[in-house]
N, C-alpha and C. Protein backbone atom coordinates (compact mmCIF):
# COMPACT_ATOMS: atom_id res chain seq x y z
N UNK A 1 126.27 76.09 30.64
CA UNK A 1 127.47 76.08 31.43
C UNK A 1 127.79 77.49 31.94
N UNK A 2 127.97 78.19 31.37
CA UNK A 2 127.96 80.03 31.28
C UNK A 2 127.12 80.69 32.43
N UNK A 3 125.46 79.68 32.40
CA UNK A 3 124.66 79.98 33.20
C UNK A 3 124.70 79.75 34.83
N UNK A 4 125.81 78.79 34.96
CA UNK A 4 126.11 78.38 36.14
C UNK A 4 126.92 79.46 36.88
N UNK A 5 127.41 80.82 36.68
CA UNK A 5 128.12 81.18 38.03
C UNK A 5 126.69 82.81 37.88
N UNK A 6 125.71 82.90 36.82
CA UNK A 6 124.94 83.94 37.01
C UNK A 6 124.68 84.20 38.32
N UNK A 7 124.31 85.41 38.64
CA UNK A 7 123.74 85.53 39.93
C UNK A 7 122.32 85.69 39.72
N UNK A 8 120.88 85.88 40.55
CA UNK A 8 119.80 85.78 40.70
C UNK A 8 119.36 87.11 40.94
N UNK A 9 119.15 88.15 40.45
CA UNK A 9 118.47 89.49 40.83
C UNK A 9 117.84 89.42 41.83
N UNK A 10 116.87 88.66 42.08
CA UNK A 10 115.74 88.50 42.89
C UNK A 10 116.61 87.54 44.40
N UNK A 11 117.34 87.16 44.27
CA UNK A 11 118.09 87.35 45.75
C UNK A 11 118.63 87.98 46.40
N UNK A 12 119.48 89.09 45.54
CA UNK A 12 119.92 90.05 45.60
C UNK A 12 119.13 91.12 46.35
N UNK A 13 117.40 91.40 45.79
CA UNK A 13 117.11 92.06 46.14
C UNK A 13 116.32 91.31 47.52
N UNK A 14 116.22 89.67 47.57
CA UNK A 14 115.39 90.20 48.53
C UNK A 14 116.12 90.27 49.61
N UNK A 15 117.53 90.03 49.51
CA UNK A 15 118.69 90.14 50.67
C UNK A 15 118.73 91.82 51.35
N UNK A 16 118.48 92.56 50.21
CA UNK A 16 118.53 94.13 50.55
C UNK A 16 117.16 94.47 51.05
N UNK A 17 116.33 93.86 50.62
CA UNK A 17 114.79 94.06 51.53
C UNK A 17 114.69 93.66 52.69
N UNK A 18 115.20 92.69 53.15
CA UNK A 18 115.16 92.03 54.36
C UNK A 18 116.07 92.73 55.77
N UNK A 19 117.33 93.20 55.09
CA UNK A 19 118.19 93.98 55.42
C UNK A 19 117.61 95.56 56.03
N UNK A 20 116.84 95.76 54.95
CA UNK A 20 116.39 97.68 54.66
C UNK A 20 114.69 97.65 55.79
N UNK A 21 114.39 96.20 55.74
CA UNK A 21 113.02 96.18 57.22
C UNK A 21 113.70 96.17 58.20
N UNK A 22 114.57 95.15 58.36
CA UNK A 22 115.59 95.00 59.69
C UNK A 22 116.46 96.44 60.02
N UNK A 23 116.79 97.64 59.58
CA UNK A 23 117.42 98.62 59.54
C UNK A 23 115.93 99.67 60.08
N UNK A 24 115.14 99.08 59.49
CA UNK A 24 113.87 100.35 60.14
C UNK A 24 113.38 99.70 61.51
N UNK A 25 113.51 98.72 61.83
CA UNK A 25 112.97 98.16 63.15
C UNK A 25 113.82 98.59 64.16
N UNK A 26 115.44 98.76 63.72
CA UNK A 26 116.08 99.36 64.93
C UNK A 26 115.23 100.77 64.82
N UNK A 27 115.20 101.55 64.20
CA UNK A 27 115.23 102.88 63.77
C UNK A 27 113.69 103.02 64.82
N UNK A 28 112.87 102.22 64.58
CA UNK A 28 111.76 102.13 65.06
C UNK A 28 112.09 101.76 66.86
N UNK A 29 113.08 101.23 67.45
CA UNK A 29 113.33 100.66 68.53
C UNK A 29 113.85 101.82 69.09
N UNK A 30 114.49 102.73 68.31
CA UNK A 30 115.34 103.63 69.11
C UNK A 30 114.69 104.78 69.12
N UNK A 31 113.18 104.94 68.05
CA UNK A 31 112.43 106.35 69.29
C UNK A 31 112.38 107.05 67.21
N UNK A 32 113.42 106.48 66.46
CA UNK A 32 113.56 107.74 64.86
C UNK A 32 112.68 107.25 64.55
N UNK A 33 110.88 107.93 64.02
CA UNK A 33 110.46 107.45 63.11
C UNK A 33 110.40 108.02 61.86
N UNK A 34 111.29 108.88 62.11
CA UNK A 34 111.65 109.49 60.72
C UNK A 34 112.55 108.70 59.44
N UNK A 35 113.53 107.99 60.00
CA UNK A 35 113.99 106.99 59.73
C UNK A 35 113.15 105.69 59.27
N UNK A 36 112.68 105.20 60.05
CA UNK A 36 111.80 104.37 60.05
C UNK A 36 111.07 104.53 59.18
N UNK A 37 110.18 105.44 58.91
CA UNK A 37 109.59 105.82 57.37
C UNK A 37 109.98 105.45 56.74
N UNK A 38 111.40 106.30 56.17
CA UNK A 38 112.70 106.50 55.02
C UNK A 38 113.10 105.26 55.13
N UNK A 39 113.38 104.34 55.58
CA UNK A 39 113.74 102.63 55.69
C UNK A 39 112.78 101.97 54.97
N UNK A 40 111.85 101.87 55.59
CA UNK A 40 110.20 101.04 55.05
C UNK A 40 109.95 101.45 53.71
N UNK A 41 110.23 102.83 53.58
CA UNK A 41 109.58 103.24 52.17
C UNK A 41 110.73 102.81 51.57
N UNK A 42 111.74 102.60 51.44
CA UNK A 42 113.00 102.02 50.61
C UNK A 42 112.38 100.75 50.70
N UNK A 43 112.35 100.30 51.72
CA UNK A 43 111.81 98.54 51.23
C UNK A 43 110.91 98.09 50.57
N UNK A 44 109.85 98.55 50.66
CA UNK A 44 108.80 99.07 49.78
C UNK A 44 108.75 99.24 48.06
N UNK A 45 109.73 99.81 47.88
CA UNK A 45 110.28 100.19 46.45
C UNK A 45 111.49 98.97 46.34
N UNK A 46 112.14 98.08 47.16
CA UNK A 46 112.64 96.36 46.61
C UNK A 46 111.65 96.10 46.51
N UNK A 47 110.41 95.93 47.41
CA UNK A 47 109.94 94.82 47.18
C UNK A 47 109.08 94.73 45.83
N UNK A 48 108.34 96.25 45.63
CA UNK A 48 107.90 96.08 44.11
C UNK A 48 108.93 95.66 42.97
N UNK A 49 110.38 95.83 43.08
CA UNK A 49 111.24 95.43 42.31
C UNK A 49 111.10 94.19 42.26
N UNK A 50 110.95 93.63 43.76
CA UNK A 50 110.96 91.73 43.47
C UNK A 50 109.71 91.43 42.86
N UNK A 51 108.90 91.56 43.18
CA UNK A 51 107.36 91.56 42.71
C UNK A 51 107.53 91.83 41.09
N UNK A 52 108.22 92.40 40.63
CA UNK A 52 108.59 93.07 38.81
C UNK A 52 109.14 91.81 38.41
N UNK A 53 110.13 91.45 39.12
CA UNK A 53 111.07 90.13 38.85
C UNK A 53 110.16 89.05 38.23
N UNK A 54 109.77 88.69 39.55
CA UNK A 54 109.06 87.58 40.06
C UNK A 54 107.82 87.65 38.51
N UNK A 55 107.26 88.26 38.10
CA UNK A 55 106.17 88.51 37.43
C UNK A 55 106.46 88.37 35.92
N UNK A 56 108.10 88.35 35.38
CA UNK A 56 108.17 88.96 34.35
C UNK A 56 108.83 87.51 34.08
N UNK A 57 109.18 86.51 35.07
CA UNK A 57 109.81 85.21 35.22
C UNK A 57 108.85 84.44 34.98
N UNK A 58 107.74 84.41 35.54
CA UNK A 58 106.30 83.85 35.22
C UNK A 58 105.97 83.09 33.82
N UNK A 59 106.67 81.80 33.20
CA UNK A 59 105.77 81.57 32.51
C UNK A 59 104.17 81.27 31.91
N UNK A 60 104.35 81.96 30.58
CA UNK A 60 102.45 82.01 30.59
C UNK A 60 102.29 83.03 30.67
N UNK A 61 102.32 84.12 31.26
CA UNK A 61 101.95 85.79 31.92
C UNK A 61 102.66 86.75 31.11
């Protein structure tokens, strides 16, 4: 019952990953690829977070 209002880590993050590609594509549209780097490589570091998630949820593994 308790378990019902938890939230999901792994939506969380992949809401901020999805967010942090979409934030480098402007960055990428408007000429910064300096930005664009610094965006991607943040997403980069969710997505191994989700990938950690995802892996450690894994029954069996």
């Amino acid at each position: 019952m308790f378990g019902l209002f938890k939230t999901d880590p792994v939506k969380k993050l992949q809401k901020a990953y999805e967010y942090k590609l979409e934030q480098a594509m402007q960055a990428a549209r408007n000429g910064d690829m300096r930005a664009n780097a610094s965006l991607t490589e943040e997403a980069e570091a969710l997505r191994a977070q989700i990938d950690k998630y995802k892996q450690e949820s894994e029954p069996g593994t």
